[in-house]
PDB file of N, CA and C in Angstrom:
ATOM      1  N   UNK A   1      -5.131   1.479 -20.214  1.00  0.00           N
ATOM      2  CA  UNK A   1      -4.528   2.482 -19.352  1.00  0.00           C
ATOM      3  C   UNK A   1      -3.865   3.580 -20.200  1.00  0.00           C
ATOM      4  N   UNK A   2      -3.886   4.736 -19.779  1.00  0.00           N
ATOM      5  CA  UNK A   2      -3.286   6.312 -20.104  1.00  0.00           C
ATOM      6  C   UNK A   2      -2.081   5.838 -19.566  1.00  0.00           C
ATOM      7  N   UNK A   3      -0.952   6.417 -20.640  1.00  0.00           N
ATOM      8  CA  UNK A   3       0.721   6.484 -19.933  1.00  0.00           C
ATOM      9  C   UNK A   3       0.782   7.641 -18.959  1.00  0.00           C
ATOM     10  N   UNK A   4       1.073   7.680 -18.186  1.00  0.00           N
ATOM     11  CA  UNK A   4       1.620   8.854 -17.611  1.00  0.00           C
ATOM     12  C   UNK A   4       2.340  10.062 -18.295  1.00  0.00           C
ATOM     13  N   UNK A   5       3.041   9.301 -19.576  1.00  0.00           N
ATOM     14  CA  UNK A   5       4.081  10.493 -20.233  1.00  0.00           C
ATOM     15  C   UNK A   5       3.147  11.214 -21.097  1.00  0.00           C
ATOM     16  N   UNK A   6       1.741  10.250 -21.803  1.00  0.00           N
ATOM     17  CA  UNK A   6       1.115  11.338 -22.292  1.00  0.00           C
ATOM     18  C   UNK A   6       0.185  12.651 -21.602  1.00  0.00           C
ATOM     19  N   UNK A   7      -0.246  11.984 -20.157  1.00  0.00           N
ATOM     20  CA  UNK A   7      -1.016  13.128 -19.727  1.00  0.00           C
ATOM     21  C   UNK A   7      -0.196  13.884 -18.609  1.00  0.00           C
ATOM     22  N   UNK A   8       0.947  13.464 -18.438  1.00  0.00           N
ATOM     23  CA  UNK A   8       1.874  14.353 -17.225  1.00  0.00           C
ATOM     24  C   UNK A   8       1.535  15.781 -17.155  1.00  0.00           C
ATOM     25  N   UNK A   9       1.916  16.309 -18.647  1.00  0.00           N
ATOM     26  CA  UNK A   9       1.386  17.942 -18.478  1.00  0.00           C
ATOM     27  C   UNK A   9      -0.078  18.214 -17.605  1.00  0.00           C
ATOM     28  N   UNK A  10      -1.180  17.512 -17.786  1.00  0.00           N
ATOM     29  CA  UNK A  10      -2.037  17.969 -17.083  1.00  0.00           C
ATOM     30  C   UNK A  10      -2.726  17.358 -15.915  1.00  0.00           C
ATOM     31  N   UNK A  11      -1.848  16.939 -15.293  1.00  0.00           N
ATOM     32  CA  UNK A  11      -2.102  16.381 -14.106  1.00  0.00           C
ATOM     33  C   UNK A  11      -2.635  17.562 -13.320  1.00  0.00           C
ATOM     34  N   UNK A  12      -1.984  19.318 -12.831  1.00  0.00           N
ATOM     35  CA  UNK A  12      -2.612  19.981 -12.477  1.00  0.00           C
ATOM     36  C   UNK A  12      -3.765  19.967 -12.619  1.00  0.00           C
ATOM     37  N   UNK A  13      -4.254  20.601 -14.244  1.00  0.00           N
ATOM     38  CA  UNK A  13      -5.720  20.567 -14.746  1.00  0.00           C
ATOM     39  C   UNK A  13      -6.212  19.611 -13.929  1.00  0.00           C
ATOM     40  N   UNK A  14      -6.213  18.172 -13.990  1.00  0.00           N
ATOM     41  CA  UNK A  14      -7.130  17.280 -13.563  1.00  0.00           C
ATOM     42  C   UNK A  14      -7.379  17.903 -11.973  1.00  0.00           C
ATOM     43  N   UNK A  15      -6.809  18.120 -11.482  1.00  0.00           N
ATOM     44  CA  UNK A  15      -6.760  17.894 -10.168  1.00  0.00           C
ATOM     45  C   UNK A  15      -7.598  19.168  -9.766  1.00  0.00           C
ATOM     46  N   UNK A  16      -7.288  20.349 -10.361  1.00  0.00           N
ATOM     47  CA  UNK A  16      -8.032  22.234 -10.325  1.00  0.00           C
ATOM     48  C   UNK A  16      -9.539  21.612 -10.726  1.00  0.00           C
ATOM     49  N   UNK A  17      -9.619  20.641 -11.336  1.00  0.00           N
ATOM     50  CA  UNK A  17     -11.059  20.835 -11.874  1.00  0.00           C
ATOM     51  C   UNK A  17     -11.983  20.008 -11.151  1.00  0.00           C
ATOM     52  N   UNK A  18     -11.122  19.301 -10.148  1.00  0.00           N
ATOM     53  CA  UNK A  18     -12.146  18.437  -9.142  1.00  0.00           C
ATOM     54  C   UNK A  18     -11.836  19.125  -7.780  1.00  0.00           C
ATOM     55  N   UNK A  19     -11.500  20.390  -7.873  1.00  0.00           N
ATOM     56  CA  UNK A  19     -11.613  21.273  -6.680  1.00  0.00           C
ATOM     57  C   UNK A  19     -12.421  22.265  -7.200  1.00  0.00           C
ATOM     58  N   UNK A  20     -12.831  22.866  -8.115  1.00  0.00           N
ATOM     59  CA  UNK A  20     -13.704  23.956  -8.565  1.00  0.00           C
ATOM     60  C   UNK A  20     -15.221  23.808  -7.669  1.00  0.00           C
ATOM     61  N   UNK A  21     -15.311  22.628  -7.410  1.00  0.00           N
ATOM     62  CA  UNK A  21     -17.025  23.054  -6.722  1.00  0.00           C
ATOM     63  C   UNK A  21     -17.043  22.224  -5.524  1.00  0.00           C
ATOM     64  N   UNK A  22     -16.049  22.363  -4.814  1.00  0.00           N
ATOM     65  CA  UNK A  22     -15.748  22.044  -3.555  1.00  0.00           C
ATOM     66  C   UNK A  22     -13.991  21.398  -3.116  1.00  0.00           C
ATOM     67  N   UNK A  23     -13.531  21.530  -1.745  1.00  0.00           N
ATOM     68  CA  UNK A  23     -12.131  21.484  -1.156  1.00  0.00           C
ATOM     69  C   UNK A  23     -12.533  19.787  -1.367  1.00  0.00           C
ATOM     70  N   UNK A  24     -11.255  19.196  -0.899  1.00  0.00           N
ATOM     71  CA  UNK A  24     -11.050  17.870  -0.921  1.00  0.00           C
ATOM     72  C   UNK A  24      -9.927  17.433  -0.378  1.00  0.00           C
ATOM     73  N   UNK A  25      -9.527  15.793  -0.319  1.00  0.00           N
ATOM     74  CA  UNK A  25      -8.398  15.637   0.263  1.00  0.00           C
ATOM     75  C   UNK A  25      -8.011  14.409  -0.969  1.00  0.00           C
ATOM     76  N   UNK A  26      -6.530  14.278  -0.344  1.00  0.00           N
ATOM     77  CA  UNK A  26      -5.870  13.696  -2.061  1.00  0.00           C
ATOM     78  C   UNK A  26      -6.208  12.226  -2.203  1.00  0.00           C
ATOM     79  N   UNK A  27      -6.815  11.620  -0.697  1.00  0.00           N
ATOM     80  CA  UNK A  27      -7.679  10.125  -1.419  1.00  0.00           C
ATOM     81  C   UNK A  27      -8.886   9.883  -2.351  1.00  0.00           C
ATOM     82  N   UNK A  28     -10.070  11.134  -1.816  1.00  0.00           N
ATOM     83  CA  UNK A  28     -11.055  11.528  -2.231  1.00  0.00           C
ATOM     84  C   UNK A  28     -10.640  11.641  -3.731  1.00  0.00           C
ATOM     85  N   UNK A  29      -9.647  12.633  -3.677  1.00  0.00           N
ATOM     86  CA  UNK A  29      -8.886  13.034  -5.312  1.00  0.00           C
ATOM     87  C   UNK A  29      -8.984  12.270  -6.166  1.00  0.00           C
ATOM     88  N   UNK A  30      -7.577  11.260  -5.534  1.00  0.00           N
ATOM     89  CA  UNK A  30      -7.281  10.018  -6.406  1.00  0.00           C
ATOM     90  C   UNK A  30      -8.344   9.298  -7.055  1.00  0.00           C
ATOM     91  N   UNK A  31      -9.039   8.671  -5.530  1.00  0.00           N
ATOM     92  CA  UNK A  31     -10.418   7.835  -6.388  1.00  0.00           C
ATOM     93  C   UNK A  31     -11.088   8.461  -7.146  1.00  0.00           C
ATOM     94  N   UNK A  32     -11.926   9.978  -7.757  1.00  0.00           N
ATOM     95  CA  UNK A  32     -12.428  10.935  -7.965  1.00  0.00           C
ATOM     96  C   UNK A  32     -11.479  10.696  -9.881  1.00  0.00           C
ATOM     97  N   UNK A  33     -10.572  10.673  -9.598  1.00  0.00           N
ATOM     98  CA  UNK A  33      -9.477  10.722 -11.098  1.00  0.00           C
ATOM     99  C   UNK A  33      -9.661   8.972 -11.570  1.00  0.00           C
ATOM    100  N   UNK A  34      -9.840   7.963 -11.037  1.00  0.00           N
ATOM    101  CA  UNK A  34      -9.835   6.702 -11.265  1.00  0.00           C
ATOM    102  C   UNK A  34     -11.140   6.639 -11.561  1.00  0.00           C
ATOM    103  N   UNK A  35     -12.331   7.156 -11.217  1.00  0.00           N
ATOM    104  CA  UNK A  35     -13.866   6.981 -11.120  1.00  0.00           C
ATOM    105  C   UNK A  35     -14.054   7.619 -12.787  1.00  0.00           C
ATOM    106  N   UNK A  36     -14.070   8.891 -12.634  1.00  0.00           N
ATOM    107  CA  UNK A  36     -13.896   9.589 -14.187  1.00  0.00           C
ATOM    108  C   UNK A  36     -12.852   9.370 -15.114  1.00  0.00           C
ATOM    109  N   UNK A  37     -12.296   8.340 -15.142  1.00  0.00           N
ATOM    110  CA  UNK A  37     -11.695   8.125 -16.194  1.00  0.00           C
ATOM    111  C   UNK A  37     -11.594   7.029 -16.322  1.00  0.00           C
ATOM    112  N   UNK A  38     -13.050   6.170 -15.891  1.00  0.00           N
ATOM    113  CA  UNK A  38     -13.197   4.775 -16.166  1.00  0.00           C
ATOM    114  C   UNK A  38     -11.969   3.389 -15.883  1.00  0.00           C
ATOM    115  N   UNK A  39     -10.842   4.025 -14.684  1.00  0.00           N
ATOM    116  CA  UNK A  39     -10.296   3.321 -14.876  1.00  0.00           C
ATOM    117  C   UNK A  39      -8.756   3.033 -15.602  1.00  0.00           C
ATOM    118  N   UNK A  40      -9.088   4.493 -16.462  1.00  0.00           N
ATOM    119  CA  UNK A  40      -7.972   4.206 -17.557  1.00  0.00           C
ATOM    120  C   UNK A  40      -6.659   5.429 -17.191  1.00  0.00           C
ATOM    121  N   UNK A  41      -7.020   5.818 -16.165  1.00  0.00           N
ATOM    122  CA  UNK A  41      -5.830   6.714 -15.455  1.00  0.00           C
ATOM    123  C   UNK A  41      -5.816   6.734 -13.631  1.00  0.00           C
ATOM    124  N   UNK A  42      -4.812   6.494 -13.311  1.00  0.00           N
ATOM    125  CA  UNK A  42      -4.927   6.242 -11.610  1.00  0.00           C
ATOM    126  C   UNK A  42      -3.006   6.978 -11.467  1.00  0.00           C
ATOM    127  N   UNK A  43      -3.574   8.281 -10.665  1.00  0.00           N
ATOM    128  CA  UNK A  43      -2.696   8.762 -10.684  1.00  0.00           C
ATOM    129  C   UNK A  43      -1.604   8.737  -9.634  1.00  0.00           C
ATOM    130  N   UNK A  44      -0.314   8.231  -9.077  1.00  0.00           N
ATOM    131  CA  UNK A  44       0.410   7.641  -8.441  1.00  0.00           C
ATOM    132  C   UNK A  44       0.428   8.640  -7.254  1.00  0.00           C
ATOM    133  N   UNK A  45       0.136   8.170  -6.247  1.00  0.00           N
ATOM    134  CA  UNK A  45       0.168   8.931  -4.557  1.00  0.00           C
ATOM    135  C   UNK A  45       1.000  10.397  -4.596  1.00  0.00           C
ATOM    136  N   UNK A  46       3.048   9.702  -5.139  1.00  0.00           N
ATOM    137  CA  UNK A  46       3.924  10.459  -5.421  1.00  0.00           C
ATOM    138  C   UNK A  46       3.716  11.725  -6.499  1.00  0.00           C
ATOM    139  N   UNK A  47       3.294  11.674  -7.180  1.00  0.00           N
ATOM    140  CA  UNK A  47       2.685  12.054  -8.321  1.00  0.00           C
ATOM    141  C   UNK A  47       1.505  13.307  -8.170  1.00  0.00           C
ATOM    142  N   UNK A  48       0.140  12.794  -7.123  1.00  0.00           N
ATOM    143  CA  UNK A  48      -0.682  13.573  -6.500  1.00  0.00           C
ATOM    144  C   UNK A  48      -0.213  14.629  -5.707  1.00  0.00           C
ATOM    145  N   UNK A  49       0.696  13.812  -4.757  1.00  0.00           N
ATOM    146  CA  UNK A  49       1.099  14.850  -3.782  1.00  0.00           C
ATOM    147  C   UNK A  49       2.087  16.232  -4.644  1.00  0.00           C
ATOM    148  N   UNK A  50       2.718  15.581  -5.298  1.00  0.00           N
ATOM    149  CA  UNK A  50       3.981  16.235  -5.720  1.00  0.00           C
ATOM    150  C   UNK A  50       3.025  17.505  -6.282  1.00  0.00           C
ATOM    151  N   UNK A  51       2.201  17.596  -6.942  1.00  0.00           N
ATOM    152  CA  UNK A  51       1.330  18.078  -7.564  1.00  0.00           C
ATOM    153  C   UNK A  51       0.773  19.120  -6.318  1.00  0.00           C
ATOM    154  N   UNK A  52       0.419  18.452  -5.560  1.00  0.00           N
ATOM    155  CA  UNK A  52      -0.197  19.384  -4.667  1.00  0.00           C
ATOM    156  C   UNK A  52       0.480  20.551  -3.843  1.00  0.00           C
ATOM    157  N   UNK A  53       1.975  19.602  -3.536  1.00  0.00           N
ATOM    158  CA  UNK A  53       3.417  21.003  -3.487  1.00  0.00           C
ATOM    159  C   UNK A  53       3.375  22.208  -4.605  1.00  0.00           C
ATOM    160  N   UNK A  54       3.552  21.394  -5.474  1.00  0.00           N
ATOM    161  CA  UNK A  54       3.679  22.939  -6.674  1.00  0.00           C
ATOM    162  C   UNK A  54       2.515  23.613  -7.085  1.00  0.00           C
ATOM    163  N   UNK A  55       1.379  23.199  -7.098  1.00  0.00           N
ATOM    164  CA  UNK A  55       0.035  24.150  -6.775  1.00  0.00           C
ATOM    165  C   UNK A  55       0.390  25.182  -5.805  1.00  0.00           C
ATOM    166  N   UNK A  56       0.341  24.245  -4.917  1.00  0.00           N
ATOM    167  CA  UNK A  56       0.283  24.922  -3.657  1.00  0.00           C
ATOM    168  C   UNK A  56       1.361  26.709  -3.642  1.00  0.00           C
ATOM    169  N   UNK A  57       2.454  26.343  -3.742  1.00  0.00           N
ATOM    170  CA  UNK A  57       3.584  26.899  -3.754  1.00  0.00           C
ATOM    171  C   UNK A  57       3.624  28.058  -4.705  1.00  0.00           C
ATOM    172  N   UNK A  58       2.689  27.953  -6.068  1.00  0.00           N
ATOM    173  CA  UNK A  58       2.506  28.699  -7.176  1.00  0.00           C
ATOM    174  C   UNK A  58       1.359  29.430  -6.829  1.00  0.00           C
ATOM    175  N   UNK A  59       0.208  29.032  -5.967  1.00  0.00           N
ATOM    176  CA  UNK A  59      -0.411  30.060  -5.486  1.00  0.00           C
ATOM    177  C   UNK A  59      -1.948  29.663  -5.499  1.00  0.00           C
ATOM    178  N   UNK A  60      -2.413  28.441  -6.413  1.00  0.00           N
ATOM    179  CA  UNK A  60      -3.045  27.673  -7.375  1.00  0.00           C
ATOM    180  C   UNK A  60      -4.563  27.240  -6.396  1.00  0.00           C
ATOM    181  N   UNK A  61      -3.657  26.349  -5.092  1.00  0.00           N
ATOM    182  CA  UNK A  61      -4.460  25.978  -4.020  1.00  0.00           C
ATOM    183  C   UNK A  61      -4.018  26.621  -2.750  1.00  0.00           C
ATOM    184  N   UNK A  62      -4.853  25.962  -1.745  1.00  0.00           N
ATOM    185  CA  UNK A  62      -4.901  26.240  -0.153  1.00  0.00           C
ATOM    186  C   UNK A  62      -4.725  25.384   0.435  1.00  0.00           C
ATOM    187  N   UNK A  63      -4.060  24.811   1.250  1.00  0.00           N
ATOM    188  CA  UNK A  63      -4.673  23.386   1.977  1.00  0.00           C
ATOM    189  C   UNK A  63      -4.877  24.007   3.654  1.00  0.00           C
ATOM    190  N   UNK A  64      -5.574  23.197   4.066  1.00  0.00           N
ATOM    191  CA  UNK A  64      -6.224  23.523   5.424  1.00  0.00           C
ATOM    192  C   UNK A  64      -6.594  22.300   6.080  1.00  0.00           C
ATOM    193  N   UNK A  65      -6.809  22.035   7.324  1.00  0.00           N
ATOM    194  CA  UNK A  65      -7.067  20.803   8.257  1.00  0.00           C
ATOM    195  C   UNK A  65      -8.507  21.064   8.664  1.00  0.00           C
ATOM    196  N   UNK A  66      -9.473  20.172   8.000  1.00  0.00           N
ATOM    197  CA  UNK A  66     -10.936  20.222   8.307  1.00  0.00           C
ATOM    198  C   UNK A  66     -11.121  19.142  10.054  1.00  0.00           C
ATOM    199  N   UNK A  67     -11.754  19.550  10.939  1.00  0.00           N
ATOM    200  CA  UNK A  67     -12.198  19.026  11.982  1.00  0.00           C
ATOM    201  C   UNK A  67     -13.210  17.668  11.964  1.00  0.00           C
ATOM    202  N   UNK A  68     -12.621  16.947  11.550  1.00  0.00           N
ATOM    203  CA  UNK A  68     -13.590  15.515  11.579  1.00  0.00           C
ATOM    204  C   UNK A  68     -13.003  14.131  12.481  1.00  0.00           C
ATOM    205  N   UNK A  69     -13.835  13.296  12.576  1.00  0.00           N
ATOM    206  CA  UNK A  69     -13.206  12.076  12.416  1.00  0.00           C
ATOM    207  C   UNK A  69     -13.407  11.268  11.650  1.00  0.00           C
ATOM    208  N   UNK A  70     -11.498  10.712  11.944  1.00  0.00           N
ATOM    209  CA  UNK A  70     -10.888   9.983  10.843  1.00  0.00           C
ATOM    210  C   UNK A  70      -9.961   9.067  11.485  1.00  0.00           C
ATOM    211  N   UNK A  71     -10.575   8.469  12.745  1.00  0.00           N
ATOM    212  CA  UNK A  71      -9.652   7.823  13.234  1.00  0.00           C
ATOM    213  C   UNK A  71      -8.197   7.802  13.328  1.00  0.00           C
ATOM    214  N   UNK A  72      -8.274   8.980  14.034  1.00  0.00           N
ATOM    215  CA  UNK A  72      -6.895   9.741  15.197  1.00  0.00           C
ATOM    216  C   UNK A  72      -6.072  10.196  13.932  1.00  0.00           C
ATOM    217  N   UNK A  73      -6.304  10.766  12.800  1.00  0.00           N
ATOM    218  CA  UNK A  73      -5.593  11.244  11.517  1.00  0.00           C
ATOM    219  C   UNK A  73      -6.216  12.338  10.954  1.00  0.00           C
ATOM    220  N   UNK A  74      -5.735  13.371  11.479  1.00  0.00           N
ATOM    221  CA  UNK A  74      -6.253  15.126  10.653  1.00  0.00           C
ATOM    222  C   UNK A  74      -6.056  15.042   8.733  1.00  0.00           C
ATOM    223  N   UNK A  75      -6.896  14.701   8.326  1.00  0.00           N
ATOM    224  CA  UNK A  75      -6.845  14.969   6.906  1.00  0.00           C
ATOM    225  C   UNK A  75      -6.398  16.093   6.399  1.00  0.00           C
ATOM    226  N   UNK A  76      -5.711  16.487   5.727  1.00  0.00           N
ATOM    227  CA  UNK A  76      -4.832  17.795   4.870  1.00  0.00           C
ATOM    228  C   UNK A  76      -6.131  17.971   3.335  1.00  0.00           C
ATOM    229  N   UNK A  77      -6.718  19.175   3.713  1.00  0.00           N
ATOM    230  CA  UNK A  77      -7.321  19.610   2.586  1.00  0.00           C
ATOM    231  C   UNK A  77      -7.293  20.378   1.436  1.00  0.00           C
ATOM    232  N   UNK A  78      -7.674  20.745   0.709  1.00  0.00           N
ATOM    233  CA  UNK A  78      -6.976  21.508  -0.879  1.00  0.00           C
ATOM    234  C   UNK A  78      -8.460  22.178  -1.312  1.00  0.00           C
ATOM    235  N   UNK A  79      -8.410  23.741  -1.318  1.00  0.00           N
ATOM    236  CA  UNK A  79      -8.860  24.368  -2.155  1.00  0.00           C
ATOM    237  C   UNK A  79      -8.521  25.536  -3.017  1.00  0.00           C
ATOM    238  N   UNK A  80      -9.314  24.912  -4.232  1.00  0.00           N
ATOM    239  CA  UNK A  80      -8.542  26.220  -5.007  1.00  0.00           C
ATOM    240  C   UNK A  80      -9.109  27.850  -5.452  1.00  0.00           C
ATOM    241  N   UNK A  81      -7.658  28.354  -5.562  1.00  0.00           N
ATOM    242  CA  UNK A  81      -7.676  29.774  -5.418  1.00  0.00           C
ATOM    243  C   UNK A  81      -8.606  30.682  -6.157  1.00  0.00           C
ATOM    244  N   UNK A  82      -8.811  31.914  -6.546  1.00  0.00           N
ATOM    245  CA  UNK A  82      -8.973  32.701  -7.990  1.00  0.00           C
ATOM    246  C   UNK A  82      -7.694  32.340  -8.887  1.00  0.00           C
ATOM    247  N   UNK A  83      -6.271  32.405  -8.252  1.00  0.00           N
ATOM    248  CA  UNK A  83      -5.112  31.892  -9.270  1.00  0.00           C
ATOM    249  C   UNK A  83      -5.724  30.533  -9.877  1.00  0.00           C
ATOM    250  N   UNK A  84      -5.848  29.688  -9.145  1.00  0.00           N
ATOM    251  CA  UNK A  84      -6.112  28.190  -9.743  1.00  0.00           C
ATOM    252  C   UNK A  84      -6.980  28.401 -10.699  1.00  0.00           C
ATOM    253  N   UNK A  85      -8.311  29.298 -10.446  1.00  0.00           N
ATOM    254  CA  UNK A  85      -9.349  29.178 -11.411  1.00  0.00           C
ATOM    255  C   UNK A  85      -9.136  29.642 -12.843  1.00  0.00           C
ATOM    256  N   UNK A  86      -7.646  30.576 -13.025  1.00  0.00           N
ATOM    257  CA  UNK A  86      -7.568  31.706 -13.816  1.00  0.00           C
ATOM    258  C   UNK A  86      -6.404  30.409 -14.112  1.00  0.00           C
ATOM    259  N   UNK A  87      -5.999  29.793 -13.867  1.00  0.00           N
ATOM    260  CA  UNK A  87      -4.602  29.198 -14.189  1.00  0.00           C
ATOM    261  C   UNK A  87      -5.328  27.576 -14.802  1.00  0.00           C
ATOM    262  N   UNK A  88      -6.387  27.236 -14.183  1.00  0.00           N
ATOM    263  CA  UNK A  88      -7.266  26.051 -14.988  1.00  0.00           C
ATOM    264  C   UNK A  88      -7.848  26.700 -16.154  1.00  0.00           C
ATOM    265  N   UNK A  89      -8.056  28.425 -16.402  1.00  0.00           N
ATOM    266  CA  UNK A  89      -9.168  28.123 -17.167  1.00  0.00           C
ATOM    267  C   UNK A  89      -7.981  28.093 -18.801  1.00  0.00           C
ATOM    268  N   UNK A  90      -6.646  28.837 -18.314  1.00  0.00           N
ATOM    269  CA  UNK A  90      -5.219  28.934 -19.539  1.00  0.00           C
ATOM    270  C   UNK A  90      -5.482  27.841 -19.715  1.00  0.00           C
ATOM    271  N   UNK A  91      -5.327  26.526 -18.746  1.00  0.00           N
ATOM    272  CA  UNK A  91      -4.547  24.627 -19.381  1.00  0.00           C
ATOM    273  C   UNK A  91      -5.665  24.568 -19.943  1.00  0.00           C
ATOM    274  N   UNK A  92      -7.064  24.641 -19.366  1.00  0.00           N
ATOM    275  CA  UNK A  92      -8.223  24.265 -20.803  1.00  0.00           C
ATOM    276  C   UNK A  92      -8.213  25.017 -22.063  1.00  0.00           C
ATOM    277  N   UNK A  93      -7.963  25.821 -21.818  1.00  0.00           N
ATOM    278  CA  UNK A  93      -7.572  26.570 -23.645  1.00  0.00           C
ATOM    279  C   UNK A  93      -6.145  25.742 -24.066  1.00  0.00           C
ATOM    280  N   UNK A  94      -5.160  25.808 -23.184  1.00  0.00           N
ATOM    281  CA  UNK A  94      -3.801  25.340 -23.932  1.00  0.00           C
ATOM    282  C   UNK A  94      -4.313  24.124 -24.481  1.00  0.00           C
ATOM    283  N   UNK A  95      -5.108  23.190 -23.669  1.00  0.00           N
ATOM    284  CA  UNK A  95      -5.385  21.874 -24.174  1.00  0.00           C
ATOM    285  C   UNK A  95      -6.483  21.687 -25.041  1.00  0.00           C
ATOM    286  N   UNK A  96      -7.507  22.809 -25.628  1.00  0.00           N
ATOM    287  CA  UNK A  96      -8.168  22.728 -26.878  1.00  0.00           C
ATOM    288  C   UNK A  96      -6.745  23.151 -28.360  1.00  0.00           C
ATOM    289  N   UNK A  97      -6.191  23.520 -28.141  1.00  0.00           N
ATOM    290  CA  UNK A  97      -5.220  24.092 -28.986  1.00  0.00           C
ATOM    291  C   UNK A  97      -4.282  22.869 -29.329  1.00  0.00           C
ATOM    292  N   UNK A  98      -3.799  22.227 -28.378  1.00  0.00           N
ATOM    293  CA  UNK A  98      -3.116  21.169 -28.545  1.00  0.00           C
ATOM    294  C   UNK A  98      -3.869  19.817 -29.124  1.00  0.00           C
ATOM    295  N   UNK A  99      -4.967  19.499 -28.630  1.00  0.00           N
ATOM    296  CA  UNK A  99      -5.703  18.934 -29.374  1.00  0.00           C
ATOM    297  C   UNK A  99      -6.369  18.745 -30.518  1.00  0.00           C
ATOM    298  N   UNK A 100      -6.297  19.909 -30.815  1.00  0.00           N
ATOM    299  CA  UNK A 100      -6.633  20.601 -32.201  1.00  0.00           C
ATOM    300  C   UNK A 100      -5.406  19.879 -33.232  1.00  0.00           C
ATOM    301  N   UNK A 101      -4.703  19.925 -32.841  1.00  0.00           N
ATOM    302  CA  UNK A 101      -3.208  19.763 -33.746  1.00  0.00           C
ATOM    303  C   UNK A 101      -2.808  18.724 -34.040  1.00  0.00           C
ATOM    304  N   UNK A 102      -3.016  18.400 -32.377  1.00  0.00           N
ATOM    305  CA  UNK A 102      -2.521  16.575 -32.451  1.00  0.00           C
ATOM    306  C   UNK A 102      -4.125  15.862 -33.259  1.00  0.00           C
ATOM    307  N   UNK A 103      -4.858  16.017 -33.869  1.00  0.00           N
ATOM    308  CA  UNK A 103      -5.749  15.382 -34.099  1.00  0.00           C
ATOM    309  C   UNK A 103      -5.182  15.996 -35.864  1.00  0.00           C
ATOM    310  N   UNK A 104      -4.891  16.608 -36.102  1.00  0.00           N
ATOM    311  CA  UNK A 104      -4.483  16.836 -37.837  1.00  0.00           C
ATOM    312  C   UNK A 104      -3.148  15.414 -38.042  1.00  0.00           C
ATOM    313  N   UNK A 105      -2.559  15.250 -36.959  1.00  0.00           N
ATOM    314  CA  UNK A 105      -1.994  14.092 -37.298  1.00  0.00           C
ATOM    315  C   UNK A 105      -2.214  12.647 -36.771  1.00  0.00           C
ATOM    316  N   UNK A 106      -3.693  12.069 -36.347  1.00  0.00           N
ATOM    317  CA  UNK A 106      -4.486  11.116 -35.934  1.00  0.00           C
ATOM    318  C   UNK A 106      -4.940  10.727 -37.202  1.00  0.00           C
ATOM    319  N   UNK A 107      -4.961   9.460 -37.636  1.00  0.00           N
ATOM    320  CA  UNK A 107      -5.801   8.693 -38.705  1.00  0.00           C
ATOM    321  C   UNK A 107      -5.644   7.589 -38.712  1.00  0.00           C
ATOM    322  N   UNK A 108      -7.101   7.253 -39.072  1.00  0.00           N
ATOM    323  CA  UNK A 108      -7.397   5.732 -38.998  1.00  0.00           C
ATOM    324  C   UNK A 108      -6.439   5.145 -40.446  1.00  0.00           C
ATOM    325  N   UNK A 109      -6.139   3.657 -39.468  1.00  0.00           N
ATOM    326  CA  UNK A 109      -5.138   3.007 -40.844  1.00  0.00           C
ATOM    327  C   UNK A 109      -5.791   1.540 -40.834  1.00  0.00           C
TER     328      UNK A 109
END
């Protein structure tokens, strides 16, 4: 398992980049973050949502109520913006840069 304290910063990222080629809702999400990452990150409900407030709020996403059924429960949906796309594409550069760095002090012992 991934700590939380190491990938906290990009919990956004994760989340902008499994909205880029279609809206979603934050179960879909979750499992979607547990599926691609084999397992080794499952990101806490509190955690998702909280995430989805400050997107939201910063300008990042949309959420909207898609018309389905879901047994008597309107699902809350999330898509993201031109901000989100322009604001995912900064954390993927911030996070080649950071990686870059933190790997000058990685070595096998």
């Amino acid at each position: 398992m991934i700590s939380s304290d190491v990938i906290r910063g990009y919990n956004d990222t994760i989340i902008l980049c499994l909205l880029l080629d279609n809206a979603s809702y934050g179960y879909e999400i979750s499992k979607k973050i547990k599926q691609l990452s084999e397992g080794k990150y499952v990101m806490k409900e509190t955690t998702l949502y909280s995430a989805f407030t400050r997107l939201e709020k910063n300008g990042y996403i949309v959420s909207f109520y898609k018309e389905e059924e879901t047994h008597g429960r309107r699902r809350t949906y999330y898509r993201i913006t031109p901000a989100g796309i322009e604001y995912y594409r900064e954390k993927c550069i911030e996070w080649n840069v950071t990686q870059h760095v933190i790997d000058k002090f990685i070595r096998e012992l």
